[in-house]
C-alpha atoms as a PDB file:
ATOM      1  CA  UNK A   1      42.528  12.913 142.126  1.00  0.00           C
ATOM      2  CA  UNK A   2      43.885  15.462 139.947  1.00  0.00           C
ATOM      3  CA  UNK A   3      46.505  18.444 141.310  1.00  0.00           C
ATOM      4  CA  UNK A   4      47.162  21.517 139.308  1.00  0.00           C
ATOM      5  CA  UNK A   5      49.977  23.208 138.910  1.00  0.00           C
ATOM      6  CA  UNK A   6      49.520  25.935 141.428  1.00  0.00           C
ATOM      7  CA  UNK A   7      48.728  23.691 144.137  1.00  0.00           C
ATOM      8  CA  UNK A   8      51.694  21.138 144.051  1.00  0.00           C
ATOM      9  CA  UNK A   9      53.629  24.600 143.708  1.00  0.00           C
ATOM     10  CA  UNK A  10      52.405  25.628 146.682  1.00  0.00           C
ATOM     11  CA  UNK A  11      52.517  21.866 148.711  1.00  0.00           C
ATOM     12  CA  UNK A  12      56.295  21.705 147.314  1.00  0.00           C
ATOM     13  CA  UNK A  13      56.879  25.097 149.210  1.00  0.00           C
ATOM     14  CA  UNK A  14      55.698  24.149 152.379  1.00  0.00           C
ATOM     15  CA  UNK A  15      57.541  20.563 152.195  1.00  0.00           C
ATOM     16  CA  UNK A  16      60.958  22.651 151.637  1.00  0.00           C
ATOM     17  CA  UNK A  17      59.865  25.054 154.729  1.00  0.00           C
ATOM     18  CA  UNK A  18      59.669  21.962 156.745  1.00  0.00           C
ATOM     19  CA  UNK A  19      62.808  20.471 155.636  1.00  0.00           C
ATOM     20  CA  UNK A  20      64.395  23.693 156.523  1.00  0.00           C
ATOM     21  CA  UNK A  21      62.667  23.671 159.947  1.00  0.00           C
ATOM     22  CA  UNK A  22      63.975  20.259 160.642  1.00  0.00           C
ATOM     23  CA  UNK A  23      67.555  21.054 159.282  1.00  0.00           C
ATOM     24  CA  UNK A  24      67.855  24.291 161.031  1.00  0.00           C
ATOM     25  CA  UNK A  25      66.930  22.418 164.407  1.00  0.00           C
ATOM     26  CA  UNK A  26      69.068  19.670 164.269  1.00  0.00           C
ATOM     27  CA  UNK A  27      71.889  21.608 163.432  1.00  0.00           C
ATOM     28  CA  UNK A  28      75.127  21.441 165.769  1.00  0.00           C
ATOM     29  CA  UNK A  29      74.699  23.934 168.836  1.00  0.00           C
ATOM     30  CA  UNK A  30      77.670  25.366 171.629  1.00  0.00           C
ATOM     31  CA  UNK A  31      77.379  23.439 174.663  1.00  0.00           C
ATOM     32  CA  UNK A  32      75.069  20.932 173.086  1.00  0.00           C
ATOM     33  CA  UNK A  33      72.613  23.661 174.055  1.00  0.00           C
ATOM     34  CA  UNK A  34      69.492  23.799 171.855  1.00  0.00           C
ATOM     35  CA  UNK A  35      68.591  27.504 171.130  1.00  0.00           C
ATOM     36  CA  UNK A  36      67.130  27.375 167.511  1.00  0.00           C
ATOM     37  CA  UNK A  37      63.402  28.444 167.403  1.00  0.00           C
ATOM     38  CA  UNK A  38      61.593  27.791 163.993  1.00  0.00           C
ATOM     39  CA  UNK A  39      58.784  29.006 162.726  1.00  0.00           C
ATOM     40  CA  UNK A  40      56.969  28.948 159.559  1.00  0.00           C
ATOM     41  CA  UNK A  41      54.289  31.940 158.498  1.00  0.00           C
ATOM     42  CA  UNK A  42      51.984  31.839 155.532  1.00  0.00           C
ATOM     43  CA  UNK A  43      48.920  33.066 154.183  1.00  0.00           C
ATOM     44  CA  UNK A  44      47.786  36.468 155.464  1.00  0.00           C
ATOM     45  CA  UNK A  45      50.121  35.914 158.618  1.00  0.00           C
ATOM     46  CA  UNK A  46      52.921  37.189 155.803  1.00  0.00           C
ATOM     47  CA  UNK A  47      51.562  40.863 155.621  1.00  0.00           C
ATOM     48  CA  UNK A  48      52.038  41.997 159.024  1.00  0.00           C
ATOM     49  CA  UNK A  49      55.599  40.623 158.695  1.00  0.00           C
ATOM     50  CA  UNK A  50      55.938  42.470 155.469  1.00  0.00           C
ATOM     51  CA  UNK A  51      54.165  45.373 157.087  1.00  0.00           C
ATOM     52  CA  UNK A  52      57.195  45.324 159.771  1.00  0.00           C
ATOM     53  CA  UNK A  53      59.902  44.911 157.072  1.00  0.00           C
ATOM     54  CA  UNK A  54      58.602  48.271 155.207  1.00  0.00           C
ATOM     55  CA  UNK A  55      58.401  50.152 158.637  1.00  0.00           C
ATOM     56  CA  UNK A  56      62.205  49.370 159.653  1.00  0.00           C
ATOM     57  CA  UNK A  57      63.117  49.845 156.308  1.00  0.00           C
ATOM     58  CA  UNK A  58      62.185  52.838 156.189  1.00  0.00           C
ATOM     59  CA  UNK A  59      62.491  54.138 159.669  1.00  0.00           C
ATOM     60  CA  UNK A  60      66.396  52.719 159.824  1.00  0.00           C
ATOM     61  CA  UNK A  61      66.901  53.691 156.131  1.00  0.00           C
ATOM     62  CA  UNK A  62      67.739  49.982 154.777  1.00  0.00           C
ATOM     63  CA  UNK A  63      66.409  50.086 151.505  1.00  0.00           C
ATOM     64  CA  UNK A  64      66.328  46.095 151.447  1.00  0.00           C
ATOM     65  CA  UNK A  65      64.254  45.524 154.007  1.00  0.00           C
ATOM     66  CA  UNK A  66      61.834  47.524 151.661  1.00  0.00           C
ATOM     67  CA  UNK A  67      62.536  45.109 148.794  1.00  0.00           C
ATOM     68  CA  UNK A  68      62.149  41.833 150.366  1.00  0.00           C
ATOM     69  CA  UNK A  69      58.980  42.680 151.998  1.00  0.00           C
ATOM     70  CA  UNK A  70      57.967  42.493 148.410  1.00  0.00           C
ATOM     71  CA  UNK A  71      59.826  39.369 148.046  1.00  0.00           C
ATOM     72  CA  UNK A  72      58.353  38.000 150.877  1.00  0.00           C
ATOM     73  CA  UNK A  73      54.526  38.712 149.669  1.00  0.00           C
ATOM     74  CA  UNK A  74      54.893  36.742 146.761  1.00  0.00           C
ATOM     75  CA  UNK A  75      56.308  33.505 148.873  1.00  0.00           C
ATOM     76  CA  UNK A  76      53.923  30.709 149.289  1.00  0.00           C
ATOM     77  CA  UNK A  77      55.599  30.959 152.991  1.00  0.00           C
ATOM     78  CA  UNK A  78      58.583  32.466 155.124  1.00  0.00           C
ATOM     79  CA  UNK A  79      60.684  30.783 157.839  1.00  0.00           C
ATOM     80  CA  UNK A  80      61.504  32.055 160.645  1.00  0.00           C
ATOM     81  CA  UNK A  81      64.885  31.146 162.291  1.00  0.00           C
ATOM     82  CA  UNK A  82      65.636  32.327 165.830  1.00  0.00           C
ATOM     83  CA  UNK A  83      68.496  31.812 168.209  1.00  0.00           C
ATOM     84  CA  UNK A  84      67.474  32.362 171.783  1.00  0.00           C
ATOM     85  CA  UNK A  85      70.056  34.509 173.166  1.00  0.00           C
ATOM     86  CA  UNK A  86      70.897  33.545 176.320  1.00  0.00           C
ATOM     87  CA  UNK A  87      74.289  32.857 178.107  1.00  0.00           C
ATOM     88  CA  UNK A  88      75.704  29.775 177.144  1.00  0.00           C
ATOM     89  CA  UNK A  89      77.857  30.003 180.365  1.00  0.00           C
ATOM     90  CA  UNK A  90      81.412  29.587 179.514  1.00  0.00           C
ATOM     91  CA  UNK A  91      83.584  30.854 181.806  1.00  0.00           C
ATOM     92  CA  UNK A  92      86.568  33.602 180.869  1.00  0.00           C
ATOM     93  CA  UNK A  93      84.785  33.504 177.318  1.00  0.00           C
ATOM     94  CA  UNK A  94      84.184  37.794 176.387  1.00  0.00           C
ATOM     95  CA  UNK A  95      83.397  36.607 173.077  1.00  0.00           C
ATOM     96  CA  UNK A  96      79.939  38.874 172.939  1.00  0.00           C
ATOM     97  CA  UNK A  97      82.002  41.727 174.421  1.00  0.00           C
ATOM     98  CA  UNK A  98      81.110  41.501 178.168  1.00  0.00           C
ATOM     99  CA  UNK A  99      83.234  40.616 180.450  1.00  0.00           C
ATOM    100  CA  UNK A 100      81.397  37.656 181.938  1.00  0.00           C
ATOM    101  CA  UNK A 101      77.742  35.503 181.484  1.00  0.00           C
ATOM    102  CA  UNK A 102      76.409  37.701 184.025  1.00  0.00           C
ATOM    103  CA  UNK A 103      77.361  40.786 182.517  1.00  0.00           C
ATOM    104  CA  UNK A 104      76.008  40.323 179.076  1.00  0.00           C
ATOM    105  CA  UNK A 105      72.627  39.268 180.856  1.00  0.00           C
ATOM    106  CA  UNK A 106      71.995  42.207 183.147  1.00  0.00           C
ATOM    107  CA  UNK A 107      72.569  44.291 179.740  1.00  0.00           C
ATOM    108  CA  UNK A 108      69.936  42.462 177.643  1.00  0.00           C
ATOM    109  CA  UNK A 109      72.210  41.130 175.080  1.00  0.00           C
ATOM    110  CA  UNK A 110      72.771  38.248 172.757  1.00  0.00           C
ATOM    111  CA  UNK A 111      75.241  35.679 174.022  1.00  0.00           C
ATOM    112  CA  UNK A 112      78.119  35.043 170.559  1.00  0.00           C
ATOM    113  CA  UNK A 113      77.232  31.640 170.834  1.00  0.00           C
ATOM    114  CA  UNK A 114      73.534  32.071 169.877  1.00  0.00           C
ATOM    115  CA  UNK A 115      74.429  34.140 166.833  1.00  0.00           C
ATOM    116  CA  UNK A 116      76.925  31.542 165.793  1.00  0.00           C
ATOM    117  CA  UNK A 117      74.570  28.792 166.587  1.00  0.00           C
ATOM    118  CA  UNK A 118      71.854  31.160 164.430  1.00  0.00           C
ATOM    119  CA  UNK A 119      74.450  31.193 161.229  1.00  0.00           C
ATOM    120  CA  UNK A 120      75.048  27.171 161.620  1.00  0.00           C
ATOM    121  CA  UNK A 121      71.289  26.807 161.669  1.00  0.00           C
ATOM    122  CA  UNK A 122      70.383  28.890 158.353  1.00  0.00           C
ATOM    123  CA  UNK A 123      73.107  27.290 156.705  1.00  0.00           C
ATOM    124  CA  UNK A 124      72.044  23.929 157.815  1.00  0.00           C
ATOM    125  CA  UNK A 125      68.144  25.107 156.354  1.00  0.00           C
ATOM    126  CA  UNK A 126      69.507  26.719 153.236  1.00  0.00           C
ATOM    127  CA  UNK A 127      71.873  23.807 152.156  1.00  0.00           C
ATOM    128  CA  UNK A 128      68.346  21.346 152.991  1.00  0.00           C
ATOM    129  CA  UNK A 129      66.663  23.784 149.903  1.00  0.00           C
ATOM    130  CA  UNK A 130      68.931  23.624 147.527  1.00  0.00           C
ATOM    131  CA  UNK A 131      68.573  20.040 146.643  1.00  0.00           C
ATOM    132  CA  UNK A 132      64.668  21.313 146.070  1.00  0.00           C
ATOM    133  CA  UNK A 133      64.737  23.483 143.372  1.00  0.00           C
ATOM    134  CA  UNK A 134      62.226  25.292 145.133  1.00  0.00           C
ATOM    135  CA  UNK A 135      63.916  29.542 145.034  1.00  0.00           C
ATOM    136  CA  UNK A 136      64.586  30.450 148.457  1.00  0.00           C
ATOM    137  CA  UNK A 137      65.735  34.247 149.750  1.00  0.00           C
ATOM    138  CA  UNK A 138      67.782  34.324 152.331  1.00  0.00           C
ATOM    139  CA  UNK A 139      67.753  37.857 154.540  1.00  0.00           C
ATOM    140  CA  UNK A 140      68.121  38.714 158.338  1.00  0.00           C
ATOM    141  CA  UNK A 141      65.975  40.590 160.836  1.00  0.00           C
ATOM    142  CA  UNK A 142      66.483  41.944 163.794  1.00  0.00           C
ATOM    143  CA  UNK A 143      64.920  41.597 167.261  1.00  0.00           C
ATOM    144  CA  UNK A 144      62.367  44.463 165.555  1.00  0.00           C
ATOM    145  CA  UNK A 145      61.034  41.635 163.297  1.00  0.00           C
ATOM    146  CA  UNK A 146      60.798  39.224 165.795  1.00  0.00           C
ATOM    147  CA  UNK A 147      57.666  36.943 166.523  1.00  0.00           C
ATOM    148  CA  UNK A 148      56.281  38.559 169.649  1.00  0.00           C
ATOM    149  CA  UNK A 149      58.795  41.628 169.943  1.00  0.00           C
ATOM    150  CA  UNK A 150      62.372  40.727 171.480  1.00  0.00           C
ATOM    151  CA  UNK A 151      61.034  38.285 174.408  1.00  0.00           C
ATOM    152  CA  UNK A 152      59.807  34.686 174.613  1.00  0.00           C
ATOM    153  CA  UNK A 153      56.232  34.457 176.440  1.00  0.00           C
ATOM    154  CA  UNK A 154      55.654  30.710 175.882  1.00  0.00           C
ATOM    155  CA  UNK A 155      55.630  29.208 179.382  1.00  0.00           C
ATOM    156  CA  UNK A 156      58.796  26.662 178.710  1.00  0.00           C
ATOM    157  CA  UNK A 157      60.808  29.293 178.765  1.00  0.00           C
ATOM    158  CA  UNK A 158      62.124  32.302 180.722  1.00  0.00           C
ATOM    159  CA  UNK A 159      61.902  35.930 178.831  1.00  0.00           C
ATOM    160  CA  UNK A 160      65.476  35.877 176.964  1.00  0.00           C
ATOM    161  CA  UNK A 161      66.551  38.073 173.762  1.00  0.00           C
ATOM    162  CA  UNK A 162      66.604  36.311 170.717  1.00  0.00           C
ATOM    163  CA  UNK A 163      68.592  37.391 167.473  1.00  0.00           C
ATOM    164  CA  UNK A 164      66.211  36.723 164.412  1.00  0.00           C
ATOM    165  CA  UNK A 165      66.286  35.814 160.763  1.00  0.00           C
ATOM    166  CA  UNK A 166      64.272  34.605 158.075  1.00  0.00           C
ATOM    167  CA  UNK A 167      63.771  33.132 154.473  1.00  0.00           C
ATOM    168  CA  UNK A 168      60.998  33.247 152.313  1.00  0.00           C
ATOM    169  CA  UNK A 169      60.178  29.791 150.510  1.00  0.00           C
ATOM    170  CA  UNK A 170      58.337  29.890 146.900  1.00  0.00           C
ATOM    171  CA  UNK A 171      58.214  28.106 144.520  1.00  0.00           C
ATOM    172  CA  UNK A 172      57.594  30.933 141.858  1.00  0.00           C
ATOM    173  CA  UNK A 173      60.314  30.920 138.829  1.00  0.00           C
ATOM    174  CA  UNK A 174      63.469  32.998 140.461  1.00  0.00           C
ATOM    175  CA  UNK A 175      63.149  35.916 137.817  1.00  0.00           C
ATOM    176  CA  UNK A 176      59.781  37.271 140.369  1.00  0.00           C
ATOM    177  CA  UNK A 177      61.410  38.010 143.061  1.00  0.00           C
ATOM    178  CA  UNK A 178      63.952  41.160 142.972  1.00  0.00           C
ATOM    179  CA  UNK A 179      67.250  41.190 143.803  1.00  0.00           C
END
């Protein structure tokens, strides 16, 4: 059998992406609780996501988003790294700005531990790349960008918010993509 360039390129991508899946998953979680949703998009499942990035870009006037939906059309693929956001149900805690569990749910928001559990995660999945010398972009997106809007539909679990973010995987030479 004989592999060109372009395809072990393309296998090494995908390799890292589930690495980064795995990493971001096992990660330590608050309360033990596991929150971290992972996804992995490729092929023409990355233009609608680009598609997104360009339309909040513009519409919220963050230039960036603009930029790395170019970035993210020349990836072989892009992870997707989502913290469910509901309560973790410490008592007294306030931390998200509410003043209890209950609170922060009836308003539809993310619970402090899901966004910290979110940041553990993507560090956990970025430090899992490095050792690959495969270029990864890091970059955030909000519940806009989403898989499925704001809400999970899957039957396991009960309609929650999630907060969202992302990095694209490819194993083109750094210089392509823009910083």
């Amino acid at each position: 059998m004989i592999k060109n360039m372009k395809d072990a390129e393309r296998d090494a991508a995908f390799r890292v992406a589930d690495a980064m899946c795995a990493a971001a998953h096992t990660a330590p979680k608050a309360n033990g609780l596991d929150k971290i949703r992972t996804l992995i998009v490729s092929g023409e499942d990355i233009e609608p996501l680009a598609k997104e990035m360009e339309v909040a870009g513009k519409e919220y006037g963050l230039e960036f988003f603009c930029r790395d939906a170019d970035n993210i059309r020349n990836s072989h693929c892009v992870v997707l790294i989502a913290a469910m956001g509901t309560a973790s149900g410490v008592p007294h805690c306030a931390m998200c700005g509410f003043e209890n569990c209950a609170e922060m749910s009836k308003a539809d928001a993310c619970c402090s531990f899901s966004a910290t559990d979110l940041g553990i995660a993507i560090g956990s999945a970025a430090q899992r790349s490095d050792s690959s010398s495969s270029p990864i972009m890091l970059s955030f997106a909000t519940e806009y960008l989403c898989p499925q809007g704001r809400r999970a539909t899957t039957s396991t679990e009960h309609q929650a918010p999630y907060c969202c973010s992302f990095c694209s995987v490819t194993a083109l030479p750094a210089g392509q993509n823009k910083l």
